[in-house]
C-alpha atoms as a PDB file:
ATOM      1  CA  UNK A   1      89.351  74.267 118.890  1.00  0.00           C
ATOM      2  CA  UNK A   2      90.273  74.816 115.254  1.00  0.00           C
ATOM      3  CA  UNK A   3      91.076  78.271 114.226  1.00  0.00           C
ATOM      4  CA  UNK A   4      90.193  78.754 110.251  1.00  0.00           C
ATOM      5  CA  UNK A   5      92.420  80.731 108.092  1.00  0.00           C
ATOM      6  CA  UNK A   6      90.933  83.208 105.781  1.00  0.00           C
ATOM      7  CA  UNK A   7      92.658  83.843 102.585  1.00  0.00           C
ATOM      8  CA  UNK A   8      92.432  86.884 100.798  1.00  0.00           C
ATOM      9  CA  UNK A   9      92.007  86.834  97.145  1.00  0.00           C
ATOM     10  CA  UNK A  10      95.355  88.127  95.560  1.00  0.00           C
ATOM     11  CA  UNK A  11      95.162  90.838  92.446  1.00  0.00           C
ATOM     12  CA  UNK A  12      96.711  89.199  89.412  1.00  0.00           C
ATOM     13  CA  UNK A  13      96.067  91.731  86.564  1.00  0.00           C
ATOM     14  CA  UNK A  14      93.793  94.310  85.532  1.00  0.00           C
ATOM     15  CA  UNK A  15      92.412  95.017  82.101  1.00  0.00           C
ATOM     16  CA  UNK A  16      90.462  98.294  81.681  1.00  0.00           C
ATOM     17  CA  UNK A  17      87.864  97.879  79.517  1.00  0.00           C
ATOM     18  CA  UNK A  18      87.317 101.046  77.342  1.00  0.00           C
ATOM     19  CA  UNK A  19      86.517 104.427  79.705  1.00  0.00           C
ATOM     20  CA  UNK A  20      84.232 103.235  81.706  1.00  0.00           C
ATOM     21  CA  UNK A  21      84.989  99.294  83.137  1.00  0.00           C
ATOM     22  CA  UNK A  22      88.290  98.065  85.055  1.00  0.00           C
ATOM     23  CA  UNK A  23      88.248  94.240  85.377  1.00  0.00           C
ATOM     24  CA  UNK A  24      89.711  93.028  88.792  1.00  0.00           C
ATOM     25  CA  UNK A  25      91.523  89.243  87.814  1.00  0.00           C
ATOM     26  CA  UNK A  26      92.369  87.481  91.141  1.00  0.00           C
ATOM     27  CA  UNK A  27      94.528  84.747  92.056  1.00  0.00           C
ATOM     28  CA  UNK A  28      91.394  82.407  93.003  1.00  0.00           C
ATOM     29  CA  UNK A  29      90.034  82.413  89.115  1.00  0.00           C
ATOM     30  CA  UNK A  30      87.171  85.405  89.954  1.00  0.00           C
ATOM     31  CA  UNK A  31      86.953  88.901  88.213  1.00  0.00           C
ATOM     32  CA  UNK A  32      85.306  91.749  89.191  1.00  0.00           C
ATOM     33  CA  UNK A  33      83.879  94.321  87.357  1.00  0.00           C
ATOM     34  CA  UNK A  34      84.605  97.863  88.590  1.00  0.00           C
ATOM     35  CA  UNK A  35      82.582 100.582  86.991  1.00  0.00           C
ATOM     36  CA  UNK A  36      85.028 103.613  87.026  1.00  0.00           C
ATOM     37  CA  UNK A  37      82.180 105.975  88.129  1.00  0.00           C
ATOM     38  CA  UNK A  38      83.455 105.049  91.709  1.00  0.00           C
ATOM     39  CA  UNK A  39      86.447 106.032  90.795  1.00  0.00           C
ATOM     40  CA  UNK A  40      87.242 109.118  88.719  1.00  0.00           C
ATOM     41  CA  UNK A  41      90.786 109.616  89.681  1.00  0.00           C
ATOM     42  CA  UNK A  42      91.165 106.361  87.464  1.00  0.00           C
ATOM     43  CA  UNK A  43      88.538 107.032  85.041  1.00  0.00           C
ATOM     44  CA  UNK A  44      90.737 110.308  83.901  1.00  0.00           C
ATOM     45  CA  UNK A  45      93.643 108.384  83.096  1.00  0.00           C
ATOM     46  CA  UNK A  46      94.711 108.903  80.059  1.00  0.00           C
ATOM     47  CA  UNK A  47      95.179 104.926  78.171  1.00  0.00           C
ATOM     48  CA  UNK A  48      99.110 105.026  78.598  1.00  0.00           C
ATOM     49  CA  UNK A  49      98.596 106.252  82.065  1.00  0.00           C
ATOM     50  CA  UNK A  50      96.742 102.914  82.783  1.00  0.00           C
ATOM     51  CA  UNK A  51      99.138 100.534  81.408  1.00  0.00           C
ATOM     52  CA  UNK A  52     102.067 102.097  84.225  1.00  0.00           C
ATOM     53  CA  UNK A  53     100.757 100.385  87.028  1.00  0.00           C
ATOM     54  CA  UNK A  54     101.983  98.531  90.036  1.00  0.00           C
ATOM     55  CA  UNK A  55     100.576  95.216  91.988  1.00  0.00           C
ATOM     56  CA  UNK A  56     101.967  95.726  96.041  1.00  0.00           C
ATOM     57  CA  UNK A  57     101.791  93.596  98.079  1.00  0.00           C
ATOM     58  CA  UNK A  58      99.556  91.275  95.925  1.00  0.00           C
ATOM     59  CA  UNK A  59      95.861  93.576  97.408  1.00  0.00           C
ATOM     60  CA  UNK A  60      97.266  96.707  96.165  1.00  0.00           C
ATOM     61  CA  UNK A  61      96.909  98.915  93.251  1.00  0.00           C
ATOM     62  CA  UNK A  62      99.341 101.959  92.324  1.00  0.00           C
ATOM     63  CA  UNK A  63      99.422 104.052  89.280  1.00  0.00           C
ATOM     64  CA  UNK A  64     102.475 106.503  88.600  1.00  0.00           C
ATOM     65  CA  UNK A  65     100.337 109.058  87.342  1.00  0.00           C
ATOM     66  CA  UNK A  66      98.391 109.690  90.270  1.00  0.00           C
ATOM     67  CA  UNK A  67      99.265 109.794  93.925  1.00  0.00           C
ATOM     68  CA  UNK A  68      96.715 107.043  95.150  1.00  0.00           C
ATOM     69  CA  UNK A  69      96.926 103.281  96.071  1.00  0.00           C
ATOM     70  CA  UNK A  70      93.995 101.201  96.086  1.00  0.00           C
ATOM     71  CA  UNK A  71      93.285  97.933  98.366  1.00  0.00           C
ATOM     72  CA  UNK A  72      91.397  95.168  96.544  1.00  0.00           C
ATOM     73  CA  UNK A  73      88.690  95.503  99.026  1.00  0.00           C
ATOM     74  CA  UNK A  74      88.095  99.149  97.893  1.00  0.00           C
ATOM     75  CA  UNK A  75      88.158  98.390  94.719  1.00  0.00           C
ATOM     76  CA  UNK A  76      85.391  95.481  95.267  1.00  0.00           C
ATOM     77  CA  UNK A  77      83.587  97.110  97.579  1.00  0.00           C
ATOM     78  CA  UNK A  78      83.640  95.543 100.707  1.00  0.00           C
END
């Protein structure tokens, strides 16, 4: 029997597009478009507040402003 291994896509970077858009880059060449509607927490960051982020654990997303860490999956939707 041969057991697969699933690999989860890795966050590389993040670029918010003006107010309203965060763009997801991954380590496998995809992006994902978040609408920050889903999100207001991140939507009311101010645009210096968004640049003072942190990658963990190559799924996660922290901001210092705000007391919240995302997972990749959250912030795709699955």
């Amino acid at each position: 029997m041969t057991t697969a291994t699933i690999h989860t896509p890795a966050i590389r970077a993040i670029e918010f597009i003006n107010s309203s858009i965060l763009f997801v880059h991954l380590d496998n060449d995809r992006t994902f478009i978040v609408p920050l509607e889903k999100f207001p927490v991140l939507k009311s960051l101010t645009p210096e507040q968004r640049k003072d982020y942190e990658i963990i654990d190559e799924s996660n997303l922290s901001f210092l402003a705000i007391d919240e860490v995302y997972s990749i999956n959250e912030l795709i939707g699955i």
